[in-house]
C-alpha atoms as a PDB file:
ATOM      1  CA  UNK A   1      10.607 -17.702  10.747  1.00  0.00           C
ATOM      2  CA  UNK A   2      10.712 -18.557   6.806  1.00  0.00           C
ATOM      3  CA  UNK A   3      10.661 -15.397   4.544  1.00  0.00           C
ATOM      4  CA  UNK A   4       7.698 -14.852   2.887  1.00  0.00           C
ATOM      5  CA  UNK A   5       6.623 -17.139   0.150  1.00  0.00           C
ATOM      6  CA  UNK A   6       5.957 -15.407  -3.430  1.00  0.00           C
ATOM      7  CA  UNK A   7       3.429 -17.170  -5.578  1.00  0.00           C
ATOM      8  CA  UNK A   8       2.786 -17.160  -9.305  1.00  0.00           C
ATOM      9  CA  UNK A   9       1.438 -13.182 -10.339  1.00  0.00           C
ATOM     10  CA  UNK A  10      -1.755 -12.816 -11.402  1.00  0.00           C
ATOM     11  CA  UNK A  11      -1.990 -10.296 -14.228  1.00  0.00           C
ATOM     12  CA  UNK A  12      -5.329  -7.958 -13.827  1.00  0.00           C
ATOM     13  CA  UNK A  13      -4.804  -6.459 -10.241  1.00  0.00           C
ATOM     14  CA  UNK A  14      -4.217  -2.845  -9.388  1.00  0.00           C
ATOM     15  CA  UNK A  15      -3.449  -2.307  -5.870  1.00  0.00           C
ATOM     16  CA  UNK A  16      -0.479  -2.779  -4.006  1.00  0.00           C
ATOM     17  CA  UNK A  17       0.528  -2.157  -0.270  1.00  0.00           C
ATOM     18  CA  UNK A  18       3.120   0.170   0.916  1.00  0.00           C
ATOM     19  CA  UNK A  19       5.628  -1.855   3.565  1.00  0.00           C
ATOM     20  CA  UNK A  20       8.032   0.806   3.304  1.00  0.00           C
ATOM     21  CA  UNK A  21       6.229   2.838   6.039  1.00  0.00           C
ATOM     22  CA  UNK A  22       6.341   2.501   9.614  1.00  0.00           C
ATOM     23  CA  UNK A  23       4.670  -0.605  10.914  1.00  0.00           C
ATOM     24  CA  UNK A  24       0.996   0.302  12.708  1.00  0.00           C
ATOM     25  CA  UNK A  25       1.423  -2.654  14.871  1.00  0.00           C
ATOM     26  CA  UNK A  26       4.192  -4.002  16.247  1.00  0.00           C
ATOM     27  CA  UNK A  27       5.400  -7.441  18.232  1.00  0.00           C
ATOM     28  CA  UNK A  28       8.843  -7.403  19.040  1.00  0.00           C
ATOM     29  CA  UNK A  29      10.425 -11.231  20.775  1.00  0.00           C
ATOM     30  CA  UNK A  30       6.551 -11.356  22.611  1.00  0.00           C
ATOM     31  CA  UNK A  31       6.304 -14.383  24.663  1.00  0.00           C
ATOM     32  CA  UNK A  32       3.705 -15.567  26.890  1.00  0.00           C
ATOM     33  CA  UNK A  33       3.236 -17.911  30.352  1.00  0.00           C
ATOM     34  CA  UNK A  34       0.219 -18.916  32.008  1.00  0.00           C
ATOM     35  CA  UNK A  35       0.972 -19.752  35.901  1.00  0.00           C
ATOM     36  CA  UNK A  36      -1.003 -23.041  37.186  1.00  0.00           C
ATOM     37  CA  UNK A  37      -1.240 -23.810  40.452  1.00  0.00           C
ATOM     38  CA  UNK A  38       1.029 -26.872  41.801  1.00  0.00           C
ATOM     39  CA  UNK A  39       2.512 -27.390  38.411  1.00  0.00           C
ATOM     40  CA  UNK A  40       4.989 -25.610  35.860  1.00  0.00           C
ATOM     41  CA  UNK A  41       4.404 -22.475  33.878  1.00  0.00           C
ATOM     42  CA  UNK A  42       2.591 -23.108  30.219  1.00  0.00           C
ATOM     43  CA  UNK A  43       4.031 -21.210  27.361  1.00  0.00           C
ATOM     44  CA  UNK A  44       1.748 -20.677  25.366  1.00  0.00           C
ATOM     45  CA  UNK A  45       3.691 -18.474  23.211  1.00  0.00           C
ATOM     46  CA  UNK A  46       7.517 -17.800  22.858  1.00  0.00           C
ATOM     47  CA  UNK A  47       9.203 -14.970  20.705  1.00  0.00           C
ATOM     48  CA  UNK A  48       6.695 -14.018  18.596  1.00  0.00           C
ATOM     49  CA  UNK A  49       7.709 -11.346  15.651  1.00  0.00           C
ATOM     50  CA  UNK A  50       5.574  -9.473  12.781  1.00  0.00           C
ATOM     51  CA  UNK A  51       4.388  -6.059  11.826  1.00  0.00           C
ATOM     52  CA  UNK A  52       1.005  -4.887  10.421  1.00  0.00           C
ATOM     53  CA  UNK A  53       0.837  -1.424   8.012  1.00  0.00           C
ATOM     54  CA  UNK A  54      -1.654   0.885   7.581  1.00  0.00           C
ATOM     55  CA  UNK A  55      -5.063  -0.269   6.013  1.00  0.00           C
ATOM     56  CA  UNK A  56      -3.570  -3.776   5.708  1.00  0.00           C
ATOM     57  CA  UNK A  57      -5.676  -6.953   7.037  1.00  0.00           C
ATOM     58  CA  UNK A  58      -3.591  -9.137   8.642  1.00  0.00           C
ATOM     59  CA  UNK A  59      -4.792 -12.974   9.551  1.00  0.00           C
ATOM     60  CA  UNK A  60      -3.329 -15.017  11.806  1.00  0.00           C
ATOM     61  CA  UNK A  61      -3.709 -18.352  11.041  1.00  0.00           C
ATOM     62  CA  UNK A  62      -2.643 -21.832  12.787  1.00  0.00           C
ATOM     63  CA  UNK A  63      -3.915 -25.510  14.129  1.00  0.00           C
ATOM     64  CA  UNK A  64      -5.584 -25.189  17.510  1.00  0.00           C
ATOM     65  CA  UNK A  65      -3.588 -24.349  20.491  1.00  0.00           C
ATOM     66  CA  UNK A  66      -0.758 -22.367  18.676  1.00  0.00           C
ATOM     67  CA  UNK A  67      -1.644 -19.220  20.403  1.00  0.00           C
ATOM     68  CA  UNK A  68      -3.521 -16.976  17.966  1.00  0.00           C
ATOM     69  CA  UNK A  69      -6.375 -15.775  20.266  1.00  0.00           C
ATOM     70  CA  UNK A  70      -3.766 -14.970  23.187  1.00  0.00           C
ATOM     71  CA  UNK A  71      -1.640 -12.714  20.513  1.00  0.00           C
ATOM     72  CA  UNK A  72      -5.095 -10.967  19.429  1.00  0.00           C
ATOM     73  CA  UNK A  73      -5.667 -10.317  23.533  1.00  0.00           C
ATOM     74  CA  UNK A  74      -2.271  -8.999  24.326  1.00  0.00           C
ATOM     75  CA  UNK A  75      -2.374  -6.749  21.608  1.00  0.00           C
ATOM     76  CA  UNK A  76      -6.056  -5.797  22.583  1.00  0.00           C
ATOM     77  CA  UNK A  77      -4.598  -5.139  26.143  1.00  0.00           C
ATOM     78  CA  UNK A  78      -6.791  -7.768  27.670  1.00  0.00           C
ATOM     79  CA  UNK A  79      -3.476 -10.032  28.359  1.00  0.00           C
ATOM     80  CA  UNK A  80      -0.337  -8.865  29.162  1.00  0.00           C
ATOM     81  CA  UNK A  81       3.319 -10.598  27.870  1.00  0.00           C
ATOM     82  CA  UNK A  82       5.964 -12.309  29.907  1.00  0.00           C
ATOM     83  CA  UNK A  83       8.302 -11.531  27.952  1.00  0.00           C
ATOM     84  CA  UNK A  84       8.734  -8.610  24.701  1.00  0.00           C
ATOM     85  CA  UNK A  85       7.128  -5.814  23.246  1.00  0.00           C
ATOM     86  CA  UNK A  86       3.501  -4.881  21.596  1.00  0.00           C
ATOM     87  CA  UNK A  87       3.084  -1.373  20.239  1.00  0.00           C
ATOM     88  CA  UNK A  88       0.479   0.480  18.208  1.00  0.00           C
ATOM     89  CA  UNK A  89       1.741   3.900  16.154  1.00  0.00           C
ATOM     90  CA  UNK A  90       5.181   3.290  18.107  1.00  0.00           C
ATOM     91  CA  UNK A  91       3.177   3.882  21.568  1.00  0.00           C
ATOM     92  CA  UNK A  92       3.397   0.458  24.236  1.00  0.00           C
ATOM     93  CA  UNK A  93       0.086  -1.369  24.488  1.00  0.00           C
ATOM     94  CA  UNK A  94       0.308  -1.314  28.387  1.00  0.00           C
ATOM     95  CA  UNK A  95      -3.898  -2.272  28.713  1.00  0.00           C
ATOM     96  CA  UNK A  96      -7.309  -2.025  26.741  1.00  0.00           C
ATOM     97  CA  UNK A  97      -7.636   0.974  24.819  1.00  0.00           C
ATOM     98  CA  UNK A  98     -10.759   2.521  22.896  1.00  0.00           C
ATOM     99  CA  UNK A  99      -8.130   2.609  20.183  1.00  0.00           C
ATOM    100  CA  UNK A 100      -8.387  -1.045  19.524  1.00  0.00           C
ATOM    101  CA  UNK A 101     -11.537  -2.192  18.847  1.00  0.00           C
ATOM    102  CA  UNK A 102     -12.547  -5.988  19.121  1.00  0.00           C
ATOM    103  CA  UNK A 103     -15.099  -8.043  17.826  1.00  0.00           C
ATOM    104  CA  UNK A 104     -15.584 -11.606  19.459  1.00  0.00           C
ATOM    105  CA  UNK A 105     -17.151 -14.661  17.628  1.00  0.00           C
ATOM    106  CA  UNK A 106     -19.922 -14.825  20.297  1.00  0.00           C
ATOM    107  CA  UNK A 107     -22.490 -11.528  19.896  1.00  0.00           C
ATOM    108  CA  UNK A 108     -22.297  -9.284  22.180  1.00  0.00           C
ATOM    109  CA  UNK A 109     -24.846  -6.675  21.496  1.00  0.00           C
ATOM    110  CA  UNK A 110     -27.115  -5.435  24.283  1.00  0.00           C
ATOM    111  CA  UNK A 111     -30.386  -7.141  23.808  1.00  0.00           C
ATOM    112  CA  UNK A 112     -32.359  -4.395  25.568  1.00  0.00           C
ATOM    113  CA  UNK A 113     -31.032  -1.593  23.666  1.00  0.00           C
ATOM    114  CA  UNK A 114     -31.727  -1.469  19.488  1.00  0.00           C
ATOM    115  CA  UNK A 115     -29.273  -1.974  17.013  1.00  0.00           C
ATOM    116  CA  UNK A 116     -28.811   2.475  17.023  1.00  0.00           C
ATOM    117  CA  UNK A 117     -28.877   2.716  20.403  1.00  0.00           C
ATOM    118  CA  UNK A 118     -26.050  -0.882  20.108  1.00  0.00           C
ATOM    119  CA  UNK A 119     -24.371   1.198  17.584  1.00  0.00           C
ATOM    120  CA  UNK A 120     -24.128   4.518  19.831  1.00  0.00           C
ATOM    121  CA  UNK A 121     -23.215   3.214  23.278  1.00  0.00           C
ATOM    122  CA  UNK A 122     -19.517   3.428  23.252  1.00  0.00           C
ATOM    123  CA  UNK A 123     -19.622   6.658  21.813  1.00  0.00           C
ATOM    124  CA  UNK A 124     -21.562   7.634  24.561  1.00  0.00           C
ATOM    125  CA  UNK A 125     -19.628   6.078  27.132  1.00  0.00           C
ATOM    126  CA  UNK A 126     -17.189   8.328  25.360  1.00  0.00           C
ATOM    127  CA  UNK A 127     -19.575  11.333  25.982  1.00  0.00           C
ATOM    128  CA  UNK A 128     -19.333  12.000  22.255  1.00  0.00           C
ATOM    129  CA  UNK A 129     -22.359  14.584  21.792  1.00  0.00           C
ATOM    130  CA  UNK A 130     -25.563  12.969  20.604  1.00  0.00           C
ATOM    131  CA  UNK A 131     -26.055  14.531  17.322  1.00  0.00           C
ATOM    132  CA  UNK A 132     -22.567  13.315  16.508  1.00  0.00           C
ATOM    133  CA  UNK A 133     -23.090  10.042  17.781  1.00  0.00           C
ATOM    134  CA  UNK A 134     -26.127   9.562  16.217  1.00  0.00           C
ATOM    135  CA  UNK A 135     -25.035  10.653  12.816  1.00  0.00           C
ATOM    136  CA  UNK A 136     -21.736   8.283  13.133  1.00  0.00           C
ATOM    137  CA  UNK A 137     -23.726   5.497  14.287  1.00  0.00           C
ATOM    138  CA  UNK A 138     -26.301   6.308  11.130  1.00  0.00           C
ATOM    139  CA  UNK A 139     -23.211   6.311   9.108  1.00  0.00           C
ATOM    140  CA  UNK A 140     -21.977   2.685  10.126  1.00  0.00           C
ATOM    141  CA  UNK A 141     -25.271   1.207  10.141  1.00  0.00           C
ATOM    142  CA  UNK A 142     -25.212   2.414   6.241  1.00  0.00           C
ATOM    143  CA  UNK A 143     -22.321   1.017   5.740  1.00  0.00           C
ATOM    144  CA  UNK A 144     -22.645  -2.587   7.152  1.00  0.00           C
ATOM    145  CA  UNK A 145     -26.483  -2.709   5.465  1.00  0.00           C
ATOM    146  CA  UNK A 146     -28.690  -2.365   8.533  1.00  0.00           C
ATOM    147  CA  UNK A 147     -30.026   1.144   8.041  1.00  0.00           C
ATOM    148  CA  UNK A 148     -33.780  -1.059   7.770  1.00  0.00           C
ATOM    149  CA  UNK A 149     -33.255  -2.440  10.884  1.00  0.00           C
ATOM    150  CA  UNK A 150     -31.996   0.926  12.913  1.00  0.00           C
ATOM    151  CA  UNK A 151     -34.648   0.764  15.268  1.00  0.00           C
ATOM    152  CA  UNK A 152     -35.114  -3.618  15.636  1.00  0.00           C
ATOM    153  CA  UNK A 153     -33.882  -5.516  18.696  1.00  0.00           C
ATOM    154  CA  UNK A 154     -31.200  -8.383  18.878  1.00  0.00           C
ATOM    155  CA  UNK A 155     -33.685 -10.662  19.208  1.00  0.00           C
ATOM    156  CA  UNK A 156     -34.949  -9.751  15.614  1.00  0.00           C
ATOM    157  CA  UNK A 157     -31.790 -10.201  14.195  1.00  0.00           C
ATOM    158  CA  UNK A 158     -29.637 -13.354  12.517  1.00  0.00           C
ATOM    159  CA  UNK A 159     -26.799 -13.948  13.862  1.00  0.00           C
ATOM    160  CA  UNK A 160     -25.053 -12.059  10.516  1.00  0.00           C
ATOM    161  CA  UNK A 161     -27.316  -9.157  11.312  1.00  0.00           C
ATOM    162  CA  UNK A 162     -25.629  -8.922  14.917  1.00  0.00           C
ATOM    163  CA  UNK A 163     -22.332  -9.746  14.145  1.00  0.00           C
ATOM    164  CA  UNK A 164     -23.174  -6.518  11.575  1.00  0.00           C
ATOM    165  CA  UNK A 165     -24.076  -4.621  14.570  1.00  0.00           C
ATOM    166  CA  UNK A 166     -20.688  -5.642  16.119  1.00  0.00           C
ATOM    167  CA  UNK A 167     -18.699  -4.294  13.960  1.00  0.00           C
ATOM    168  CA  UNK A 168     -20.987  -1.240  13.280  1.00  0.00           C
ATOM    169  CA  UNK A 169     -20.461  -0.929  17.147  1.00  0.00           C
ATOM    170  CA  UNK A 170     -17.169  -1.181  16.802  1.00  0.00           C
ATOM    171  CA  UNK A 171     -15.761   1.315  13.913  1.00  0.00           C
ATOM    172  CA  UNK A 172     -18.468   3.852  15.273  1.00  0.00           C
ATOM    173  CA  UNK A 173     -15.568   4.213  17.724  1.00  0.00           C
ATOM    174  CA  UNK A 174     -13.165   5.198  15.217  1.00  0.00           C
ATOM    175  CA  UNK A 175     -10.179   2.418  16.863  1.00  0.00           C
ATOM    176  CA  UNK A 176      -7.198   3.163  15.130  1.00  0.00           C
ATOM    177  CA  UNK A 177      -7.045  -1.667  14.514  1.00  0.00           C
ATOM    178  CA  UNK A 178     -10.145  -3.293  14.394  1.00  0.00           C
ATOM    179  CA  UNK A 179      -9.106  -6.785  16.508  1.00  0.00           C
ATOM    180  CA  UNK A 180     -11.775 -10.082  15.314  1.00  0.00           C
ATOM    181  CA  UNK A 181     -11.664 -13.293  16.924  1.00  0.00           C
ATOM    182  CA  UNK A 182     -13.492 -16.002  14.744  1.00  0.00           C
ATOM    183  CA  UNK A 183     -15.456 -13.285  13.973  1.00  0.00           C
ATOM    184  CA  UNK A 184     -17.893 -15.495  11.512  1.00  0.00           C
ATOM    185  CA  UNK A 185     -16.662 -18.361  13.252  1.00  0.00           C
ATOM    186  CA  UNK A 186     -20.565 -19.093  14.640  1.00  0.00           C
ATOM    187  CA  UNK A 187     -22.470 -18.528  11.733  1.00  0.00           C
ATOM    188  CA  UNK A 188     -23.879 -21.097   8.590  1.00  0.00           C
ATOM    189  CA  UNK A 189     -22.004 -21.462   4.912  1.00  0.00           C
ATOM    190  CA  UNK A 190     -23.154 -19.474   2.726  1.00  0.00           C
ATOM    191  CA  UNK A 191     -23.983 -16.796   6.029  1.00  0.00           C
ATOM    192  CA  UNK A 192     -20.435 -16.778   6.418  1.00  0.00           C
ATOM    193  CA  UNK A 193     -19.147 -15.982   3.105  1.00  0.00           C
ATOM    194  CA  UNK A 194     -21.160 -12.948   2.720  1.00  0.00           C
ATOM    195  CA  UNK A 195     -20.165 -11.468   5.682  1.00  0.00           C
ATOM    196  CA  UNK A 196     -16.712 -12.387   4.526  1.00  0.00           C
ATOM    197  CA  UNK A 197     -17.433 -10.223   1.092  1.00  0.00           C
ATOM    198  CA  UNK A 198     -19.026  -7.523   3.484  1.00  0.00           C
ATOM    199  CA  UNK A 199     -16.286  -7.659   5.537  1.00  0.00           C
ATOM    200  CA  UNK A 200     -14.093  -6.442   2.346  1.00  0.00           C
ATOM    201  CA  UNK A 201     -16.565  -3.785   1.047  1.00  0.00           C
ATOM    202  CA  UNK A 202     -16.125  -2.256   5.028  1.00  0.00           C
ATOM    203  CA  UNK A 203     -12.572  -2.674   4.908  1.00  0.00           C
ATOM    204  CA  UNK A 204     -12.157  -0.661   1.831  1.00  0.00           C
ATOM    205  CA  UNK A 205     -14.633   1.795   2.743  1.00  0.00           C
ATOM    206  CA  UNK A 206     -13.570   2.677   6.232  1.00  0.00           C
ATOM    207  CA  UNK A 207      -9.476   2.164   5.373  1.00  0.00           C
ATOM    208  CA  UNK A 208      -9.619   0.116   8.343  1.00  0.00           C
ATOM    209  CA  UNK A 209      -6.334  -1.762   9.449  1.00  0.00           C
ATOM    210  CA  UNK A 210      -7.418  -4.948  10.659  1.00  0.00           C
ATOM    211  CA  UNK A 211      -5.459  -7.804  12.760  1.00  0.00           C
ATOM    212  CA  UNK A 212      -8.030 -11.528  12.739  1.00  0.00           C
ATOM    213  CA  UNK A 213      -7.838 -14.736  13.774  1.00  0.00           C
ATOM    214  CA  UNK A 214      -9.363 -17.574  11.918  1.00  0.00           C
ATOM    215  CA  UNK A 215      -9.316 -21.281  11.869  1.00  0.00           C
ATOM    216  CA  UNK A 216     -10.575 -21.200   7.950  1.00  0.00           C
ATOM    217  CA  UNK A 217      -7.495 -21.337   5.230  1.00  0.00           C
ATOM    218  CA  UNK A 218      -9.759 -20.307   2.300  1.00  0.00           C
ATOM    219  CA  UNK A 219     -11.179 -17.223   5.011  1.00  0.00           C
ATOM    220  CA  UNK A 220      -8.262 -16.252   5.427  1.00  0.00           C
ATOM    221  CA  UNK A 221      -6.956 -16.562   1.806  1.00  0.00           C
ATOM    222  CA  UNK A 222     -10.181 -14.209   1.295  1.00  0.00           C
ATOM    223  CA  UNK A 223      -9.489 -11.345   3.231  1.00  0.00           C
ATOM    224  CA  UNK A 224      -5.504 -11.164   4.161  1.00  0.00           C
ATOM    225  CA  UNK A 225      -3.166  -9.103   2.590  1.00  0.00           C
ATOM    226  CA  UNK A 226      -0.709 -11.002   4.993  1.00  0.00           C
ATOM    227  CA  UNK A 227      -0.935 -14.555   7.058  1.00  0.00           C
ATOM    228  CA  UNK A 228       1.021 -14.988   9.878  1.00  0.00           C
ATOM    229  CA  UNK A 229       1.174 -18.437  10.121  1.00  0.00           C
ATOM    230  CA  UNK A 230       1.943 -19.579  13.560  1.00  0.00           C
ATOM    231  CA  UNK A 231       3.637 -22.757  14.380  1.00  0.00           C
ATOM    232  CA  UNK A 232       2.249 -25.704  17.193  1.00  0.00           C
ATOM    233  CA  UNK A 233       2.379 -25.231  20.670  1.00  0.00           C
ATOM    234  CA  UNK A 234       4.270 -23.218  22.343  1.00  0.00           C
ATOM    235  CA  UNK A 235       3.632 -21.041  19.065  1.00  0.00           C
ATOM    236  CA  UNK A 236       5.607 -18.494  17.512  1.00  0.00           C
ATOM    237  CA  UNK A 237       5.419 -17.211  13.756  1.00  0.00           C
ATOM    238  CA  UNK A 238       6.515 -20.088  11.470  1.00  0.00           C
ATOM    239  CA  UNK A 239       5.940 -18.504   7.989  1.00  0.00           C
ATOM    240  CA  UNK A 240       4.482 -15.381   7.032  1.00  0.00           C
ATOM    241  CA  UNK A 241       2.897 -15.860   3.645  1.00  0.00           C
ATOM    242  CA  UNK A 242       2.317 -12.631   1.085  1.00  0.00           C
ATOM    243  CA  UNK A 243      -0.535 -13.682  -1.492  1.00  0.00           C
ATOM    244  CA  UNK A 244       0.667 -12.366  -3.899  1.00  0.00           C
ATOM    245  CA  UNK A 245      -1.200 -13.528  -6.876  1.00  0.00           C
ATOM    246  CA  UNK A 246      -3.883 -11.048  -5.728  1.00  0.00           C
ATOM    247  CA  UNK A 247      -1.026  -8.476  -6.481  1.00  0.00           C
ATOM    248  CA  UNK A 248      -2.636  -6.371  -3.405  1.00  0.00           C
ATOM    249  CA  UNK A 249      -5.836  -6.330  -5.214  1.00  0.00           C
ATOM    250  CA  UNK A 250      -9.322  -6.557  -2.523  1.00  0.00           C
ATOM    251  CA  UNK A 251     -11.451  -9.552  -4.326  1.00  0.00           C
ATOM    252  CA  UNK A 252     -14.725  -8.551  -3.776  1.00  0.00           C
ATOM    253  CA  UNK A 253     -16.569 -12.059  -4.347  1.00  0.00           C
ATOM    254  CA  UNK A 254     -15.144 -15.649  -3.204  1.00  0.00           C
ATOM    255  CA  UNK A 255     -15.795 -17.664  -7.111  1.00  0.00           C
ATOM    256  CA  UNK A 256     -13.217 -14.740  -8.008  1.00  0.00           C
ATOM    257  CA  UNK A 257     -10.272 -15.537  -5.772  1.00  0.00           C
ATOM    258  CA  UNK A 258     -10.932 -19.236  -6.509  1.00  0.00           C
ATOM    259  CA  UNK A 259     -10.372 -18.808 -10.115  1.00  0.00           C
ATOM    260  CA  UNK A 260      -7.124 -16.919  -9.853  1.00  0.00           C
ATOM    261  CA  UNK A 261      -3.990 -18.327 -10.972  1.00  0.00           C
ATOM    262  CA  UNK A 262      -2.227 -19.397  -7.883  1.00  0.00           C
ATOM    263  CA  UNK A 263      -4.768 -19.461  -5.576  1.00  0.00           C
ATOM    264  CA  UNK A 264      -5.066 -23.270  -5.469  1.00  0.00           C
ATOM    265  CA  UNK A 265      -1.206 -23.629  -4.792  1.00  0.00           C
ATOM    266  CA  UNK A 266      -1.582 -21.395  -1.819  1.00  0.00           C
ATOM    267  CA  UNK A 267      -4.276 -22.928  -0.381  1.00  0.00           C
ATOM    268  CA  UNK A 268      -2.423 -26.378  -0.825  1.00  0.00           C
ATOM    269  CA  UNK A 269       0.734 -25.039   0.697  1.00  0.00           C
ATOM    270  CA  UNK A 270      -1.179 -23.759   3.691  1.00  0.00           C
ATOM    271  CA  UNK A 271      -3.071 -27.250   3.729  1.00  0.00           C
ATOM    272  CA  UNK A 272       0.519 -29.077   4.040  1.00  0.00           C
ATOM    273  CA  UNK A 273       2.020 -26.369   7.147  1.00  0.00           C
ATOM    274  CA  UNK A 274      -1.659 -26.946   9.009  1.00  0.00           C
ATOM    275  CA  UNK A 275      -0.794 -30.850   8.779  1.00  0.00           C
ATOM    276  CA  UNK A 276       2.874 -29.953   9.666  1.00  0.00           C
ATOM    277  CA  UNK A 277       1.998 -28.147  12.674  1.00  0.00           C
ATOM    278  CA  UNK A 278      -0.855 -29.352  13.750  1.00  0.00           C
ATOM    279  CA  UNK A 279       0.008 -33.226  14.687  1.00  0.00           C
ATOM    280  CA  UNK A 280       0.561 -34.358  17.852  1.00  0.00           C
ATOM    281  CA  UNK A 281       3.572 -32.994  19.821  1.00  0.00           C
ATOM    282  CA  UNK A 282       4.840 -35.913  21.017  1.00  0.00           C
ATOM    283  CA  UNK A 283       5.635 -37.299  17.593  1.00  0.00           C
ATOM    284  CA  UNK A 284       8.461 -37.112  15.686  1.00  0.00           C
END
């Protein structure tokens, strides 16, 4: 793994993370083989190595097939590794846990139930008592803009609305790592980008450590206070990239970030590792 690239400072920011503390989440040497029948084991990834901190968002980002979705599952508990170590407030990750919370690209709310009664069903699963559940799930709604909507079905919803109603789900259940897989990854252009800006309001509201995948550079440029750039097939962590020029700083709208100094010569380097990485194995 290259160390951590530093771009050019930007000079307005005012918020800087702590690293010296102990990591929230943890992968130590992870690897990872799927079995096929009549033919030889596919690693999918081998010796994979980074650490998240509290209230950080962490993005990993790579071409397709590098392995990004089956890191987010083995440290949601959904996968388990061949090889290494995953662990969350220095505890293993040995399966799913309510204290990792995912959201999936595809929606997943319960199109019988209303976006309160969306918002309240883990808790309850939980047998959290119904006035608390209620009032947390009033709470989140708030928060991610939906309190109009408490009482609407899925089907009255854009897909933003119910990815909303995801999350709301979600951080109702107070996860210690919200996990997101492509989490905007369905929706239209300018759809997506609010949600992204959302995404940041919640994030500072909620001090909410998050780990996400994405495809997108500039998403990812958005929203991470660290990329973990993973390399082609079988992947593993090729760079991890600090942007600094935010200097830490949360940019709460997109034209922002564009305009910083540096910006452009991050997105440019990330640009040249995605064509790096992401030709075909087989050539030199």
């Amino acid at each position: 793994m290259t160390r951590p690239i530093d771009h050019e400072l930007s000079p307005t920011l005012d918020h800087s993370l702590d690293v010296a503390e102990a990591p929230k989440l943890r992968l130590k040497d992870v690897s990872k083989s799927f079995h096929v029948p009549r033919g030889e084991p596919i690693e999918a990834i081998t010796n994979v190595n980074f650490e998240t901190h509290e209230n950080e968002v962490c993005v990993l980002l790579g071409p397709s097939g590098c392995g990004k979705s089956t890191v987010l599952r083995m440290v949601a508990g959904l996968e388990q590794p061949t090889a290494g170590e995953l662990t969350l407030d220095g505890e293993p990750i040995l399966g799913p846990d309510q204290e990792r919370g995912m959201v999936f690209q595809a929606y997943t709310s319960f199109d019988w139930l209303t976006v309160q009664q969306n918002v309240e069903y883990g808790m309850r699963l939980n047998h959290v008592p119904k006035k608390e559940r209620r009032e947390r799930a009033e709470h989140f709604i708030e928060l991610v803009g939906l309190s109009r909507f408490a009482g609407a079905y899925p089907r009255h919803l854009s897909g933003g609305m119910k990815q909303r109603v995801a999350i709301a789900r979600t951080l109702a259940n107070a996860p210690a790592i919200l996990l997101m897989d492509e989490p905007f990854g369905a929706l239209d252009a300018q759809t997506r980008w609010q949600m992204q800006e959302l995404m940041m309001d919640i994030v500072e509201a909620a001090n909410t450590t998050v780990l996400m995948v994405t495809h997108d550079i500039e998403e990812a440029i958005f929203l991470a206070d660290r990329i973990e750039f993973m390399s082609r097939h079988p992947g593993r962590v090729h760079e991890e990239i600090i942007p600094s020029f935010k200097q830490g700083k949360r940019i709460g709208q997109k034209e922002e970030l564009i305009g910083l100094a540096g910006y452009g010569d991050m997105e440019r380097h990330i640009l040249h590792l995605m064509r790096e990485q992401g030709g075909d194995e087989t050539s030199p």
